[in-house]
N, C-alpha and C. Protein backbone atom coordinates (compact mmCIF):
# COMPACT_ATOMS: atom_id res chain seq x y z
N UNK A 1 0.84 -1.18 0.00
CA UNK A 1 0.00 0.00 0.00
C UNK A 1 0.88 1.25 0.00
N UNK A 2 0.75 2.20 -0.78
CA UNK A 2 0.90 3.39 -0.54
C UNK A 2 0.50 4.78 0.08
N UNK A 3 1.21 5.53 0.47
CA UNK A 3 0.54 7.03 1.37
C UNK A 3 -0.25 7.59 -0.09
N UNK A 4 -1.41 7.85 0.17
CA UNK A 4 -2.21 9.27 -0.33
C UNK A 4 -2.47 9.84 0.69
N UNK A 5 -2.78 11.69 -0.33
CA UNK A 5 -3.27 12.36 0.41
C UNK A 5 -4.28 13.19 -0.70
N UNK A 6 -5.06 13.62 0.19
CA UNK A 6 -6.17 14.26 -0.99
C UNK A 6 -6.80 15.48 -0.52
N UNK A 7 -6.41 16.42 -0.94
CA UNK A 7 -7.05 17.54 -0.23
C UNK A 7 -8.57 18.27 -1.20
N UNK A 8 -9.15 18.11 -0.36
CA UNK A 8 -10.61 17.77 -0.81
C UNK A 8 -11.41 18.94 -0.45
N UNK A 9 -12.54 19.21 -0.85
CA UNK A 9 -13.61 20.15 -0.59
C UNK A 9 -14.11 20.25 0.90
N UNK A 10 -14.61 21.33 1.49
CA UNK A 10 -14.84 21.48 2.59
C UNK A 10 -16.36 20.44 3.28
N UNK A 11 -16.86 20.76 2.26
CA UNK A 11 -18.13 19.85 1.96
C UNK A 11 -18.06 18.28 2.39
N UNK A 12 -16.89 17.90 1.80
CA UNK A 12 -16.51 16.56 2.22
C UNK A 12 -16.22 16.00 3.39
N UNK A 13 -16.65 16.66 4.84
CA UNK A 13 -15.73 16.25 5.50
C UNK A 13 -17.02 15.47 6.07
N UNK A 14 -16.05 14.74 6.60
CA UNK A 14 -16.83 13.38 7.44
C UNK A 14 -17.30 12.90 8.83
N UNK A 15 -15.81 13.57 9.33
CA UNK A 15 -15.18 13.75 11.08
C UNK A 15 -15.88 14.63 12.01
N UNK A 16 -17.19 14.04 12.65
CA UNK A 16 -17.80 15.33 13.28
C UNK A 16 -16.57 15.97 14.23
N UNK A 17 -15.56 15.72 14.60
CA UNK A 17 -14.36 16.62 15.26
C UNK A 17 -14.00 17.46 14.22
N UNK A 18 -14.08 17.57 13.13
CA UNK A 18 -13.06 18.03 11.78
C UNK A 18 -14.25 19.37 12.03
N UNK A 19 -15.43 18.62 11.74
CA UNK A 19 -16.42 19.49 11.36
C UNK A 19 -16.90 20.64 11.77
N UNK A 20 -17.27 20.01 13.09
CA UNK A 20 -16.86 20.79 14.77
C UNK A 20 -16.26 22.10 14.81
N UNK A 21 -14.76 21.90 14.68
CA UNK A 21 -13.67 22.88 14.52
C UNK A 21 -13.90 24.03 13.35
N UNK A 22 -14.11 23.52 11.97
CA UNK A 22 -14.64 24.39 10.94
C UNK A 22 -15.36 25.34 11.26
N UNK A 23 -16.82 24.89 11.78
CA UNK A 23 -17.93 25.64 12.53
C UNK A 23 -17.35 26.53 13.22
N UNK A 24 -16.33 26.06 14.18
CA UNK A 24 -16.01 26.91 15.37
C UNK A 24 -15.05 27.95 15.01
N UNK A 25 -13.76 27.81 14.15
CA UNK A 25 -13.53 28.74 13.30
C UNK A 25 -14.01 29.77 12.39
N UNK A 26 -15.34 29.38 12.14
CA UNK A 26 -16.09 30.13 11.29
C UNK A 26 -16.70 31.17 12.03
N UNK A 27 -17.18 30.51 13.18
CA UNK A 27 -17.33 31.62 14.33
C UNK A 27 -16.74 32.29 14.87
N UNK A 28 -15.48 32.30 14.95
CA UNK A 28 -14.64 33.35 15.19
C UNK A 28 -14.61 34.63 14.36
N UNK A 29 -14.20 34.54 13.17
CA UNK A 29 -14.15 35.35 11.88
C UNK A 29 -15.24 36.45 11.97
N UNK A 30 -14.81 37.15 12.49
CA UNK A 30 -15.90 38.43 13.14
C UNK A 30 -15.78 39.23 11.96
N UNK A 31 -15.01 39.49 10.89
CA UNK A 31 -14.65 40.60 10.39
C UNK A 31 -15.16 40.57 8.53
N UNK A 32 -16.07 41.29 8.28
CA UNK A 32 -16.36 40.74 6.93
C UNK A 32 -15.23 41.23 5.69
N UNK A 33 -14.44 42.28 6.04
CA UNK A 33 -13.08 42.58 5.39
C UNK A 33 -12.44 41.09 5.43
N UNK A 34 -12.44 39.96 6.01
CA UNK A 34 -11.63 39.04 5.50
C UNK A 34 -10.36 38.77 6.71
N UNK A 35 -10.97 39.62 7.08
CA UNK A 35 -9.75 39.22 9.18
C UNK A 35 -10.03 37.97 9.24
N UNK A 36 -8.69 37.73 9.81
CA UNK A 36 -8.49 36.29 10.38
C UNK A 36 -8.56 36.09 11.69
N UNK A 37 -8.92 35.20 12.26
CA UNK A 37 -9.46 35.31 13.86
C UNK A 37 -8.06 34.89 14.57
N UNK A 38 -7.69 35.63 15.90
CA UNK A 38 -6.17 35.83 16.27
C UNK A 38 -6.19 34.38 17.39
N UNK A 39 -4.85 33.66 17.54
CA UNK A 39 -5.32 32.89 18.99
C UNK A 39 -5.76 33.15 20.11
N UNK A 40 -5.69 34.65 20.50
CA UNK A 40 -6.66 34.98 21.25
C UNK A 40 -7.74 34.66 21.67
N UNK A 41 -8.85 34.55 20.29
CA UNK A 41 -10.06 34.35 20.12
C UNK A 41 -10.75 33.07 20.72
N UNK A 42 -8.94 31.65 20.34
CA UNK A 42 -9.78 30.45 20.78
C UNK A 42 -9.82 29.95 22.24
N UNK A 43 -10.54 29.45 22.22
CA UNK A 43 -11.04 29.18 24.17
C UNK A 43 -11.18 27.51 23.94
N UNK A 44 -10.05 27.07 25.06
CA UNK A 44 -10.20 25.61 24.83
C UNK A 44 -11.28 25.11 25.91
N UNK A 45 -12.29 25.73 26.43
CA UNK A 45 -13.06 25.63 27.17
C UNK A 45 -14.81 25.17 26.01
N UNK A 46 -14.41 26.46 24.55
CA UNK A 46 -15.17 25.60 23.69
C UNK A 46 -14.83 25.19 22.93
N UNK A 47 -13.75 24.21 23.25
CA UNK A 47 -13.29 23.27 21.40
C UNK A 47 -13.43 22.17 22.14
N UNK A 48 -14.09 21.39 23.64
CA UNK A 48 -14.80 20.49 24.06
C UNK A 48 -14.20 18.94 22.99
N UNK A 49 -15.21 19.42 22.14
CA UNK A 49 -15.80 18.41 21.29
C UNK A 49 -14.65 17.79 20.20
N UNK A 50 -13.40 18.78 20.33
CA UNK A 50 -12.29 18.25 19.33
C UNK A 50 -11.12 18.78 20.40
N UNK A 51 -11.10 19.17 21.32
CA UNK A 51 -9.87 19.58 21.85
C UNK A 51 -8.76 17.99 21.76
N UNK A 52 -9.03 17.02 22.25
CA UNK A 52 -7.96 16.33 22.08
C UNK A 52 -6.82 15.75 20.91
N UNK A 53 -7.92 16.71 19.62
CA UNK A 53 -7.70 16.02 18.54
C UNK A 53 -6.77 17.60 17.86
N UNK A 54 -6.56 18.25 18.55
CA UNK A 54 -5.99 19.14 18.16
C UNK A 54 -4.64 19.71 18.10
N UNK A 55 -4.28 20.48 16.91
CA UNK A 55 -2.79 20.65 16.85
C UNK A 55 -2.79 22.35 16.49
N UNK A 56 -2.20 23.26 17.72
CA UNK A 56 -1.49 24.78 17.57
C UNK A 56 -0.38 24.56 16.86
N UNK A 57 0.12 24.90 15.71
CA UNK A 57 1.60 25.49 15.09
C UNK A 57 2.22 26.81 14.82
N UNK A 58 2.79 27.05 15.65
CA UNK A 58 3.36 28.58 15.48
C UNK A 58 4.34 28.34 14.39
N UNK A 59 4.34 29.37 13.80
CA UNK A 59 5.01 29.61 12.48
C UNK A 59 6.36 30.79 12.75
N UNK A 60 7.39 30.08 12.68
CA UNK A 60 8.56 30.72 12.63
C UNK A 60 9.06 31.13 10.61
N UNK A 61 8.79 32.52 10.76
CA UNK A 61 9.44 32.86 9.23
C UNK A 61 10.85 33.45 9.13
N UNK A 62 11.45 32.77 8.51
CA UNK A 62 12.66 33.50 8.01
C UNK A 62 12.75 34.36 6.55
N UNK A 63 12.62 34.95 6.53
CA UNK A 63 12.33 35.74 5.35
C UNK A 63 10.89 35.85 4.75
N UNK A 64 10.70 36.06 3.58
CA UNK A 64 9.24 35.58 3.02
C UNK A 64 8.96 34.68 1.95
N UNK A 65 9.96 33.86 2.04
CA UNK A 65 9.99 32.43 1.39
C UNK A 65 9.05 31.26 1.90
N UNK A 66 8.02 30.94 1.47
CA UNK A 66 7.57 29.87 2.56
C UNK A 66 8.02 28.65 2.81
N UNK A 67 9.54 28.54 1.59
CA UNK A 67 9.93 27.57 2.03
C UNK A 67 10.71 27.23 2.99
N UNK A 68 11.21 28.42 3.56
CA UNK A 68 12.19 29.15 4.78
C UNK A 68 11.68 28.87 6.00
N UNK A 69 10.41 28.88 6.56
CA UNK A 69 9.35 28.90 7.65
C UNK A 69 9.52 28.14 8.03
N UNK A 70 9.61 27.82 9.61
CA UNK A 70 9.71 26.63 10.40
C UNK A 70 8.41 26.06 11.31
N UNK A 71 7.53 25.27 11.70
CA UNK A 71 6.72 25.42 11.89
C UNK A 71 7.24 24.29 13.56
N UNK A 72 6.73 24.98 14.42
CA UNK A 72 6.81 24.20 15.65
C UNK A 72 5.32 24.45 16.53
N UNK A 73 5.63 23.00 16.43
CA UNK A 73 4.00 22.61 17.93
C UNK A 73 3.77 23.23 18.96
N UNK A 74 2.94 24.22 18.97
CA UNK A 74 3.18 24.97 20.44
C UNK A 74 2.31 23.83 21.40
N UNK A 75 0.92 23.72 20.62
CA UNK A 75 -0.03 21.55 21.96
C UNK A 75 -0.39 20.85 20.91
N UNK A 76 -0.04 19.91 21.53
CA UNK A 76 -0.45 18.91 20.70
C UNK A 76 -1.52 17.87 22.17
N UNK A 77 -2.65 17.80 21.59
CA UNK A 77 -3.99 17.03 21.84
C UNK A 77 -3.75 15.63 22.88
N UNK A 78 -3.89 15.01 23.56
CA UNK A 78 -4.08 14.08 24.06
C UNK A 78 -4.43 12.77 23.10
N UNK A 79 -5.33 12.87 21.94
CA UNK A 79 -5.55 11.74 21.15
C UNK A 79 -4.56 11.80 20.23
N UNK A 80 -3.74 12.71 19.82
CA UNK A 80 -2.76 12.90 18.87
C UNK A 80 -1.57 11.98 19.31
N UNK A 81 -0.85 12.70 20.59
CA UNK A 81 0.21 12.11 21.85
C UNK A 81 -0.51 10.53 21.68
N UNK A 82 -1.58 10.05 21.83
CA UNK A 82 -2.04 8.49 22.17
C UNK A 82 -1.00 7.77 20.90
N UNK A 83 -1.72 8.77 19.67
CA UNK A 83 -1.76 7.84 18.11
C UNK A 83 -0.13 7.59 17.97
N UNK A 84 0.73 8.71 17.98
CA UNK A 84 1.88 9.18 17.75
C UNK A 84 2.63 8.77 19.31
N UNK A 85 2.50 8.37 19.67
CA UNK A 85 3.45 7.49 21.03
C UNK A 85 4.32 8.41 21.38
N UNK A 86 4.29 9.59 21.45
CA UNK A 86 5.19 10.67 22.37
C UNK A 86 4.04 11.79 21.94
N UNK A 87 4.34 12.92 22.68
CA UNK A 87 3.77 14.13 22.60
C UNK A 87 5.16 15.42 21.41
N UNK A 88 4.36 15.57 20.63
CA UNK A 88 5.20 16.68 19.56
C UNK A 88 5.23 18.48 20.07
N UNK A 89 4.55 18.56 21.59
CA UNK A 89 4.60 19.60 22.20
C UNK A 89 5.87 19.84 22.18
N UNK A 90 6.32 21.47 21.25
CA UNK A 90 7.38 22.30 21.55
C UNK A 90 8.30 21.37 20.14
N UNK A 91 8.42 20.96 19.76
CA UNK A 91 8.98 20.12 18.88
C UNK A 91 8.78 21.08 17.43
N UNK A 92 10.05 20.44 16.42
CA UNK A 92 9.74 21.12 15.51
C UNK A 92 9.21 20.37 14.58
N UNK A 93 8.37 20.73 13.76
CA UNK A 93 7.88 19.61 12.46
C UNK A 93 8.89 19.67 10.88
N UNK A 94 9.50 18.76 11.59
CA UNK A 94 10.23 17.81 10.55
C UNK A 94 10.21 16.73 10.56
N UNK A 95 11.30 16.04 9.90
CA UNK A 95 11.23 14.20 9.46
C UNK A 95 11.30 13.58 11.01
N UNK A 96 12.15 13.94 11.91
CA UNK A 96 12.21 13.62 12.93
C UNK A 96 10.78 13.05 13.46
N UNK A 97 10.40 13.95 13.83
CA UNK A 97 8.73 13.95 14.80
C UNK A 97 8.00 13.52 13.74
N UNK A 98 7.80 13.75 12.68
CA UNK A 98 7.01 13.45 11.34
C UNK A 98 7.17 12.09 10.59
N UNK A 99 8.10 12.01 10.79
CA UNK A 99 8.59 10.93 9.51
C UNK A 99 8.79 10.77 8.27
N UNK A 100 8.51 9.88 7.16
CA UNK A 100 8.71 10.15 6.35
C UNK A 100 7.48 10.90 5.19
N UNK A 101 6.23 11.05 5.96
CA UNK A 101 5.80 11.71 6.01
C UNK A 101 5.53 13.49 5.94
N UNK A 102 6.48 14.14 6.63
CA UNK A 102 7.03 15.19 6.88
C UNK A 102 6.68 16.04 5.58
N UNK A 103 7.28 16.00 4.39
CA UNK A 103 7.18 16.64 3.32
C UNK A 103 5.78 17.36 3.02
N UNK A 104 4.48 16.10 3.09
CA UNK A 104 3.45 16.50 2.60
C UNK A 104 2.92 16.75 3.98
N UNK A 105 2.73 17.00 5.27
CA UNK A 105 2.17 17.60 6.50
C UNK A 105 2.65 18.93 5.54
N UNK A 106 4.28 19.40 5.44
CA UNK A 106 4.64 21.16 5.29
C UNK A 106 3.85 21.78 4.23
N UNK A 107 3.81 20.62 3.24
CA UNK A 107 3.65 21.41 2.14
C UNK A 107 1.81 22.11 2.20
N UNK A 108 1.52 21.16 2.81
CA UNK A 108 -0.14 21.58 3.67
C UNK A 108 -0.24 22.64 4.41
N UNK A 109 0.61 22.73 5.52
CA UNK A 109 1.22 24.05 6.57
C UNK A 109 1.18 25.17 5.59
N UNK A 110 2.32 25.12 4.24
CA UNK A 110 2.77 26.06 3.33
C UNK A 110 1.24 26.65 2.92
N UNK A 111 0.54 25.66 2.04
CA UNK A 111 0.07 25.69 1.34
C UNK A 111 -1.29 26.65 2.30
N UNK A 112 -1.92 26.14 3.65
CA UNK A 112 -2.80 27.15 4.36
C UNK A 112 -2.18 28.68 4.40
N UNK A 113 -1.03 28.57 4.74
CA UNK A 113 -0.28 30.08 4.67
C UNK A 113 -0.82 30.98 3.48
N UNK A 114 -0.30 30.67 2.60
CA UNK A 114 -0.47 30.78 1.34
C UNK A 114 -1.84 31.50 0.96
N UNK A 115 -2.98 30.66 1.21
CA UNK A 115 -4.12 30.61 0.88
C UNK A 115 -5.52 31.39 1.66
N UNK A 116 -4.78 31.52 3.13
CA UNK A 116 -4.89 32.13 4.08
C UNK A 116 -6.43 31.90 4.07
N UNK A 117 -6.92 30.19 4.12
CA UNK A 117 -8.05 30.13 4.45
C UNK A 117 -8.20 28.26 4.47
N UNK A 118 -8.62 28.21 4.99
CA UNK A 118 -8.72 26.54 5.77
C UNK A 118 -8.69 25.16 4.39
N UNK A 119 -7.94 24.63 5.11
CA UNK A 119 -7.45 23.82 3.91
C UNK A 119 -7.29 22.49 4.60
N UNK A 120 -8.15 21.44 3.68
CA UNK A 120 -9.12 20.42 4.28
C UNK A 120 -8.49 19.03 3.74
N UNK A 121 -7.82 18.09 4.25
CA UNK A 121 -7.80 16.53 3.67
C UNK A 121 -7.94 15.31 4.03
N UNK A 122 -8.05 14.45 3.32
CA UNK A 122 -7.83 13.32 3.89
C UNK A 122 -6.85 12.32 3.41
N UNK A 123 -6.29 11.59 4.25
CA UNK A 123 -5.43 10.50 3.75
C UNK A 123 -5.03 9.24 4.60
N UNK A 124 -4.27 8.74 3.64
CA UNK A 124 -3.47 6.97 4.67
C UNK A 124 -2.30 6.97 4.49
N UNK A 125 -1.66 6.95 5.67
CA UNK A 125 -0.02 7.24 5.55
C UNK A 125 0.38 6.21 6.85
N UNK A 126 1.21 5.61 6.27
CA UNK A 126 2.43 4.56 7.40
C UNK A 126 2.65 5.80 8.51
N UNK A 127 2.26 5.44 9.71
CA UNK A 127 2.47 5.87 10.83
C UNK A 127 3.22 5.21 11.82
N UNK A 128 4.52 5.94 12.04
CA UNK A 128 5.15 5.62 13.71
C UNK A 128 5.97 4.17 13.23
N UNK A 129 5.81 3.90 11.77
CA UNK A 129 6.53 2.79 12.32
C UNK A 129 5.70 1.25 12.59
N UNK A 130 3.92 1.93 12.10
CA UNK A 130 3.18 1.15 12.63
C UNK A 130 2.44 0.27 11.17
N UNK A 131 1.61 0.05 11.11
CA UNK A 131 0.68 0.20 9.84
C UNK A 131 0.05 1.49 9.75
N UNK A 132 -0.33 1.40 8.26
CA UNK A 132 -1.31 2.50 7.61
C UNK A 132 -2.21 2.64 8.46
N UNK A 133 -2.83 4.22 8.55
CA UNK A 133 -3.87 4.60 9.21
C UNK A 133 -4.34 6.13 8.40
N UNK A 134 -5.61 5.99 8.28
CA UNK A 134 -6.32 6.60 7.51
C UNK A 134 -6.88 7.74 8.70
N UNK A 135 -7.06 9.15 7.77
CA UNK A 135 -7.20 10.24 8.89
C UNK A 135 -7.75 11.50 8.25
N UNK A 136 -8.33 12.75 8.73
CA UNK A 136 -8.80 13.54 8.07
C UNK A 136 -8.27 14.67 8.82
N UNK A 137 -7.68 15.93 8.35
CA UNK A 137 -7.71 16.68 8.92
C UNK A 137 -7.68 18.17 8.32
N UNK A 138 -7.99 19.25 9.10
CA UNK A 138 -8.39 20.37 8.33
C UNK A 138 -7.30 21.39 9.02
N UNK A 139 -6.37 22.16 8.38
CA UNK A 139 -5.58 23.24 8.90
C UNK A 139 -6.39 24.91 8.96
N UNK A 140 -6.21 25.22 10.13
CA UNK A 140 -6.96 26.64 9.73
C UNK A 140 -6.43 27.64 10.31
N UNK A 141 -6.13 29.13 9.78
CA UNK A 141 -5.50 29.74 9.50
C UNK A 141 -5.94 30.89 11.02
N UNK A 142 -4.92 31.46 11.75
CA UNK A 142 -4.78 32.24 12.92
C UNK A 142 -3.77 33.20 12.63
N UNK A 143 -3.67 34.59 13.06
CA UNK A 143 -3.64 35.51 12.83
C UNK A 143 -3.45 36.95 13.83
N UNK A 144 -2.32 37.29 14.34
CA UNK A 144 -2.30 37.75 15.69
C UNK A 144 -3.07 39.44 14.92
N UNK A 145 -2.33 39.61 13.22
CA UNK A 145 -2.80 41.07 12.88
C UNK A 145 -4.20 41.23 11.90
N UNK A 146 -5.04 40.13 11.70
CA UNK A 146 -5.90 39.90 11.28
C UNK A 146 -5.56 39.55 9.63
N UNK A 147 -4.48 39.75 9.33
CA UNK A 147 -3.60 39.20 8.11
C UNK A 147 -2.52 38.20 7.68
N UNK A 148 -1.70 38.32 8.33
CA UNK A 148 -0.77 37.70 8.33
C UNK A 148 -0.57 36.43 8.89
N UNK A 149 -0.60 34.91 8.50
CA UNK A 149 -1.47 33.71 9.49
C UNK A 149 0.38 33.77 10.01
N UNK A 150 0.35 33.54 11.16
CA UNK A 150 1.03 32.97 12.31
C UNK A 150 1.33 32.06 13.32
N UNK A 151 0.13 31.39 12.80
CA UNK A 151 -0.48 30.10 13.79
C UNK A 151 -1.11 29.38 12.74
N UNK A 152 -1.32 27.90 13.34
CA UNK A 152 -2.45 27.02 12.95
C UNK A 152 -3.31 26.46 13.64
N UNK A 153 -4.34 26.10 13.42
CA UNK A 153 -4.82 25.37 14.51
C UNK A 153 -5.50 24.30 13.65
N UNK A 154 -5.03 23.01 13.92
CA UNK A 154 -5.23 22.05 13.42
C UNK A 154 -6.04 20.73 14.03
N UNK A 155 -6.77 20.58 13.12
CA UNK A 155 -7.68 18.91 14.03
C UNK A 155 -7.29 17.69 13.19
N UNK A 156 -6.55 16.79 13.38
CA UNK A 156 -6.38 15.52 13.23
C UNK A 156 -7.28 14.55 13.87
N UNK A 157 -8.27 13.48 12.82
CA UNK A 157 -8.85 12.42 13.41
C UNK A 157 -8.60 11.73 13.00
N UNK A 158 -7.28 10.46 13.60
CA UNK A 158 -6.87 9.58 13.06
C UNK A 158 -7.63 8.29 13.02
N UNK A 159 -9.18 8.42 13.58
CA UNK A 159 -10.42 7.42 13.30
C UNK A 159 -10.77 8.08 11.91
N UNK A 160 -10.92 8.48 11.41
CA UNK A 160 -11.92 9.57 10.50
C UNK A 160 -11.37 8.26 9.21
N UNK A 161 -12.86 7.63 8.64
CA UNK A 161 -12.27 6.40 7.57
C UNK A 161 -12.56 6.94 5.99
N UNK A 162 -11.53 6.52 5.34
CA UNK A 162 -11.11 7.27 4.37
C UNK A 162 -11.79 6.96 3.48
């Protein structure tokens, strides 16, 4: 078997955690100019329903290359830490923590930057070392100046069947 990944329509999603989060991002977005909602905004008091499944990435830029950008875990989720047999809190995302994998997580990271609006997939990728496991997850875009994304906030459901 091989890794796919498929980044798919918003419409598609499957994962009431995935879904959840969308909603709840959407609710943030106070601003009809197109502001991006800052981490400020999120309250892990209401992400309840997906908090364990969740991933913050602060975005370190070196220049304005996005291929330059370093992206490190500020939490990583309790069901994430389960799937992935260590916790990637504070860690940087590369091959290391990632695996061989790594490439297509950034180019996803890149690619929300970029697009500066939530960017949705699903796939099956050799995990940990383990067997394939099929997963859905949606990156969405945070914003300390209502422009510039700086963060991610990400939901991984590594139940979510492909």
């Amino acid at each position: 078997m091989t890794e796919t990944w498929d980044i798919r329509d918003l419409s598609d999603i499957r994962s009431p955690a995935v879904a959840a989060a969308l909603a709840y991002w959407r609710g943030k977005v106070t601003d009809v100019a197109g502001a991006l909602p800052a981490r400020a905004a999120i309250d892990p008091v209401e992400m309840r329903g997906f908090l364990t499944k969740i991933l913050i990435v602060d975005i370190a830029r070196s220049g304005t290359a996005p291929e330059n950008f370093a992206f490190i875990y500020r939490l990583c989720g309790s069901d994430i830490t389960d799937n992935n047999g260590e916790n990637l809190t504070g860690r940087l995302a590369d091959e290391e923590s990632l695996g061989r994998s790594a490439p297509q997580w950034l180019a996803c990271y890149r690619r929300t930057i970029a697009t500066r609006a939530p960017l949705f997939f699903r796939g099956r990728m050799w995990w940990q070392n383990r067997e394939f496991v099929t997963f859905e997850q949606i990156n969405l875009p945070l914003s300390s100046d209502g422009k510039a994304v700086d963060k991610l906030l990400c939901v991984v459901d590594f139940g979510a069947q492909g």
